[in-house]
C-alpha atoms as a PDB file:
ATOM      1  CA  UNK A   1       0.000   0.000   0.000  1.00  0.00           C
ATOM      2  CA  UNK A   2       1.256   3.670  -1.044  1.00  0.00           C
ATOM      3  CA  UNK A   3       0.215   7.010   1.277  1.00  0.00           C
ATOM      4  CA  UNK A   4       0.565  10.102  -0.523  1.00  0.00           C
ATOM      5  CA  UNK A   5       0.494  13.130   1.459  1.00  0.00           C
ATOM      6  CA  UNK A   6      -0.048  16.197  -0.390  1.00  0.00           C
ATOM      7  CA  UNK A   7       0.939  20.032   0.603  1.00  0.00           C
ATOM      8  CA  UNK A   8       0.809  23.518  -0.461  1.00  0.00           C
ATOM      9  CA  UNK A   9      -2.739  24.267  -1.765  1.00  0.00           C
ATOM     10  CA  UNK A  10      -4.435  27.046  -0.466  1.00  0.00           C
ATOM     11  CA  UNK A  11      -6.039  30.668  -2.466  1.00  0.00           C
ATOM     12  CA  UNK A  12      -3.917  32.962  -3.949  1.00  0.00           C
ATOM     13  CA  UNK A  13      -4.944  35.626  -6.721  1.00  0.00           C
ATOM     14  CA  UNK A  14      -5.081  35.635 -10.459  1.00  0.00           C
ATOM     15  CA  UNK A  15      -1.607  35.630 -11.780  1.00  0.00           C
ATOM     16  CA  UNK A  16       0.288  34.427  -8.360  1.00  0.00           C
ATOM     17  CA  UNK A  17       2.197  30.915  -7.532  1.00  0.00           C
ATOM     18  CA  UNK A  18       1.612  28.432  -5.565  1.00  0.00           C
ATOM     19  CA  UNK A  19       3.690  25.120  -5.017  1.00  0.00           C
ATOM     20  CA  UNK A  20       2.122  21.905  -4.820  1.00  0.00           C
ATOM     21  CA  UNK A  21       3.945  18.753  -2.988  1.00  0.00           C
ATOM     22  CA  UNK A  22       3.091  15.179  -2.332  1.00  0.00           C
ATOM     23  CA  UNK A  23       5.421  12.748  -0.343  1.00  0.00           C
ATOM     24  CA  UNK A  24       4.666   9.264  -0.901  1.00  0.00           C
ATOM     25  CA  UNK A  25       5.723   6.415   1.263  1.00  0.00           C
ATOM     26  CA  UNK A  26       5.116   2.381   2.228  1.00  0.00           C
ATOM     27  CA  UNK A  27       5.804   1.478  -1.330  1.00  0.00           C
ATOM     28  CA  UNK A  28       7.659  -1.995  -1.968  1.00  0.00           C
ATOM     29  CA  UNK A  29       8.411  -0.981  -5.388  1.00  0.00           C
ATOM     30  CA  UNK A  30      10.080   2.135  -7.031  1.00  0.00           C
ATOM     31  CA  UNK A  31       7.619   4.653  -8.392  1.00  0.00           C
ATOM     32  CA  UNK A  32       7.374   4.877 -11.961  1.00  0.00           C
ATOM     33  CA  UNK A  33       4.791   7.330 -13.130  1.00  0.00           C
ATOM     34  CA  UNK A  34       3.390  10.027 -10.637  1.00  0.00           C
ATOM     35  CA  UNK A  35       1.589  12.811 -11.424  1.00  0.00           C
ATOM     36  CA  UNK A  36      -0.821  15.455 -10.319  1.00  0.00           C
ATOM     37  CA  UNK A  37      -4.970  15.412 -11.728  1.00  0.00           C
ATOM     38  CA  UNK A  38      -7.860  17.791 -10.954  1.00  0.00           C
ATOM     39  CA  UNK A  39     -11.296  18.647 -10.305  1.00  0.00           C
ATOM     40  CA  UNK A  40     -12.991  21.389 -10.411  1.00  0.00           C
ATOM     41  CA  UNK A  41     -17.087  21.623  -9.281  1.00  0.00           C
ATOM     42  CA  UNK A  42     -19.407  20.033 -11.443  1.00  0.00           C
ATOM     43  CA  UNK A  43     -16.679  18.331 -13.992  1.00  0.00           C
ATOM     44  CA  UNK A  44     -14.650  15.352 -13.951  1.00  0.00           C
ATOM     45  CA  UNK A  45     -11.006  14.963 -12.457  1.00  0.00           C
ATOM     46  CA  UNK A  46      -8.495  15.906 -15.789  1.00  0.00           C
ATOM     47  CA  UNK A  47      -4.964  15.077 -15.710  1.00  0.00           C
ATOM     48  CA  UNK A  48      -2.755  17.947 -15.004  1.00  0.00           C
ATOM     49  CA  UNK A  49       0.872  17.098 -15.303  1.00  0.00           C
ATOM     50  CA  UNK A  50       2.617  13.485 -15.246  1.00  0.00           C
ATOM     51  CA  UNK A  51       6.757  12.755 -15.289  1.00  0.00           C
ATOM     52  CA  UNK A  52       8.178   9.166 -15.064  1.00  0.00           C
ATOM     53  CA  UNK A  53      10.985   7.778 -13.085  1.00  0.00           C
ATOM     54  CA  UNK A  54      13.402   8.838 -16.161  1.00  0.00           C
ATOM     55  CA  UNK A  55      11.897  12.610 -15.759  1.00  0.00           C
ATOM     56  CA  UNK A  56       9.550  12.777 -18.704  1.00  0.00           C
ATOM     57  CA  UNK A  57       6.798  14.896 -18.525  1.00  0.00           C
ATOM     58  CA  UNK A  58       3.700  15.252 -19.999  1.00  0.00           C
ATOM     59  CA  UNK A  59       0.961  18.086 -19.590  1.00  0.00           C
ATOM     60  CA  UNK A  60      -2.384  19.487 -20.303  1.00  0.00           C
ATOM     61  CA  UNK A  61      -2.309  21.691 -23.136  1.00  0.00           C
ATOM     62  CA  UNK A  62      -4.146  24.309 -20.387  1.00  0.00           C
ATOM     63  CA  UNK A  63      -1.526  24.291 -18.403  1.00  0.00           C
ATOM     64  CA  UNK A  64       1.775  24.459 -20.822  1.00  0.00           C
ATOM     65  CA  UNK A  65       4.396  27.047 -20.173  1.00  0.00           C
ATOM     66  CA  UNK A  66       2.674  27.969 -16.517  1.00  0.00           C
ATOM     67  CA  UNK A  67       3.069  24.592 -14.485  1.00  0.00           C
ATOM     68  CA  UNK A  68       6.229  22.732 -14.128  1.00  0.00           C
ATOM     69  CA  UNK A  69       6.596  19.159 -12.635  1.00  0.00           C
ATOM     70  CA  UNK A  70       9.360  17.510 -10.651  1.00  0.00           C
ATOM     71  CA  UNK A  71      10.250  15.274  -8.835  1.00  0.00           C
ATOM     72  CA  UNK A  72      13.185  14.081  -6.429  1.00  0.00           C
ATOM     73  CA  UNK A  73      13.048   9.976  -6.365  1.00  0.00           C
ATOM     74  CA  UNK A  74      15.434   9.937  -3.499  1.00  0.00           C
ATOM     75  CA  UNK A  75      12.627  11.593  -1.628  1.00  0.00           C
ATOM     76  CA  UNK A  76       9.717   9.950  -3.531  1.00  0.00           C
ATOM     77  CA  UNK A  77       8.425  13.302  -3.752  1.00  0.00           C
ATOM     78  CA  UNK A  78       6.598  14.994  -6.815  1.00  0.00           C
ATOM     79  CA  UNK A  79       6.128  18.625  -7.233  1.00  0.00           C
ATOM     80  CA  UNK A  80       4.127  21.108  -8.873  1.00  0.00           C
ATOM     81  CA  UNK A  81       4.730  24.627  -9.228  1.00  0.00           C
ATOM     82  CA  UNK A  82       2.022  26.511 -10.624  1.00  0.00           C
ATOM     83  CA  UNK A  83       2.524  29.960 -12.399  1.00  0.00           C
ATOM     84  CA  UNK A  84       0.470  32.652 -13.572  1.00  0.00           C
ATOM     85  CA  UNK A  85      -2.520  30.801 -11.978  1.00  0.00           C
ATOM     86  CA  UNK A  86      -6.048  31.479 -13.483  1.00  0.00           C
ATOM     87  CA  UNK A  87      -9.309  31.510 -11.693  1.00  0.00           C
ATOM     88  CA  UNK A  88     -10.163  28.243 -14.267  1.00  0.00           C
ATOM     89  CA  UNK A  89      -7.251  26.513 -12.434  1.00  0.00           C
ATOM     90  CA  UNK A  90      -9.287  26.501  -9.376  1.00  0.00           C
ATOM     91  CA  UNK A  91     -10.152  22.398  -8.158  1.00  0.00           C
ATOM     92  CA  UNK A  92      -9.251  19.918  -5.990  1.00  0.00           C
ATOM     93  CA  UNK A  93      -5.742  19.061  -7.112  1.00  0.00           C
ATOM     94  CA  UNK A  94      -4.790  14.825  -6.124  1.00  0.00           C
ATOM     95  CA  UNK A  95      -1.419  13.482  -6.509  1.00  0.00           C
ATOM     96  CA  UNK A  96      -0.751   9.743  -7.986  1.00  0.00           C
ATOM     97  CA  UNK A  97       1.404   7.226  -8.412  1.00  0.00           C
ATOM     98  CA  UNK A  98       2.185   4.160  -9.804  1.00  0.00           C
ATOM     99  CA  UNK A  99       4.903   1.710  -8.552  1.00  0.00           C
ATOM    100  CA  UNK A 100       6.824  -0.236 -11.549  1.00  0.00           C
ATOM    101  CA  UNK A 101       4.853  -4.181 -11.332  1.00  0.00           C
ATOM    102  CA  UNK A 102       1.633  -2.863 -10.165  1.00  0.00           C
ATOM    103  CA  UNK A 103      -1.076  -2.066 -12.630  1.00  0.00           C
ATOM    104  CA  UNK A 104      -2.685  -0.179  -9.586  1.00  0.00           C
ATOM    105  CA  UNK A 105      -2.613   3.715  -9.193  1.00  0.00           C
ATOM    106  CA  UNK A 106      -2.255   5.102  -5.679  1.00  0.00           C
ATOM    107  CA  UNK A 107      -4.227   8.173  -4.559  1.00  0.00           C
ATOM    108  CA  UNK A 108      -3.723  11.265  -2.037  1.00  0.00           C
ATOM    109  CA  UNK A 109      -6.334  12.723  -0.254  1.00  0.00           C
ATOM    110  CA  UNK A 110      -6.329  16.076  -2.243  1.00  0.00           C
ATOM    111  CA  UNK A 111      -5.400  19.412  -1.479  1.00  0.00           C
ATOM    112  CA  UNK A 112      -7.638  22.599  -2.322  1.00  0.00           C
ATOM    113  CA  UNK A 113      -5.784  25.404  -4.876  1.00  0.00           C
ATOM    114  CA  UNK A 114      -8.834  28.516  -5.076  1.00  0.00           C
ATOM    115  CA  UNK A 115      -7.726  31.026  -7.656  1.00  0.00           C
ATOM    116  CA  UNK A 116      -9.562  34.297  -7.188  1.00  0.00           C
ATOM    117  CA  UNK A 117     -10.231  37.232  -9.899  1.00  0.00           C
END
């Protein structure tokens, strides 16, 4: 079983920052793919960002050139810093992950990012 803790939400005004983080831990296998999804009121969770083990990423076209993920695997922590945030970027932001072996995805508790006009 994988816990993912996640950190750093909160409400911040159109066009400020914020810094997501999610720590995972009790894994018996490396983490391959983690990554960060959303959901806003009334619509289904999206993917936001993913990067693999290797450091590939992958993102929403929505969010290109404004959100940058990382990761430290010594830490099994992903991050997400989020520039030039929008009031549309406001949801419930969950971290993932997916251990190499395991077809299962692992799931944090979600953390609240409110961008105001």
């Amino acid at each position: 079983q994988v816990q993912l803790v996640e950190s750093g939400g909160g409400l911040v005004q159109a066009g400020g920052s914020l810094r997501l983080s999610c720590a995972a831990s009790g894994s018996r296998f490396a983490l391959n793919v983690m990554g960060w999804y959303r959901q806003a009121p009334g619509k289904q969770r999206e993917l936001v960002a993913t990067i693999t083990s290797g450091g590939r990423t992958n993102y929403v076209d929505s969010v290109k050139a404004r959100f940058t993920i990382s990761r430290d695997n010594a830490k099994n922590t992903v991050y997400l810093q989020m520039d030039s945030l929008k009031p549309e970027d406001t949801a419930v932001y969950y971290c993932y992950a997916r251990p190499f072996g395991i077809t299962n995805d692992f799931w944090g508790q979600g953390t609240q990012v409110t961008v105001s006009s």
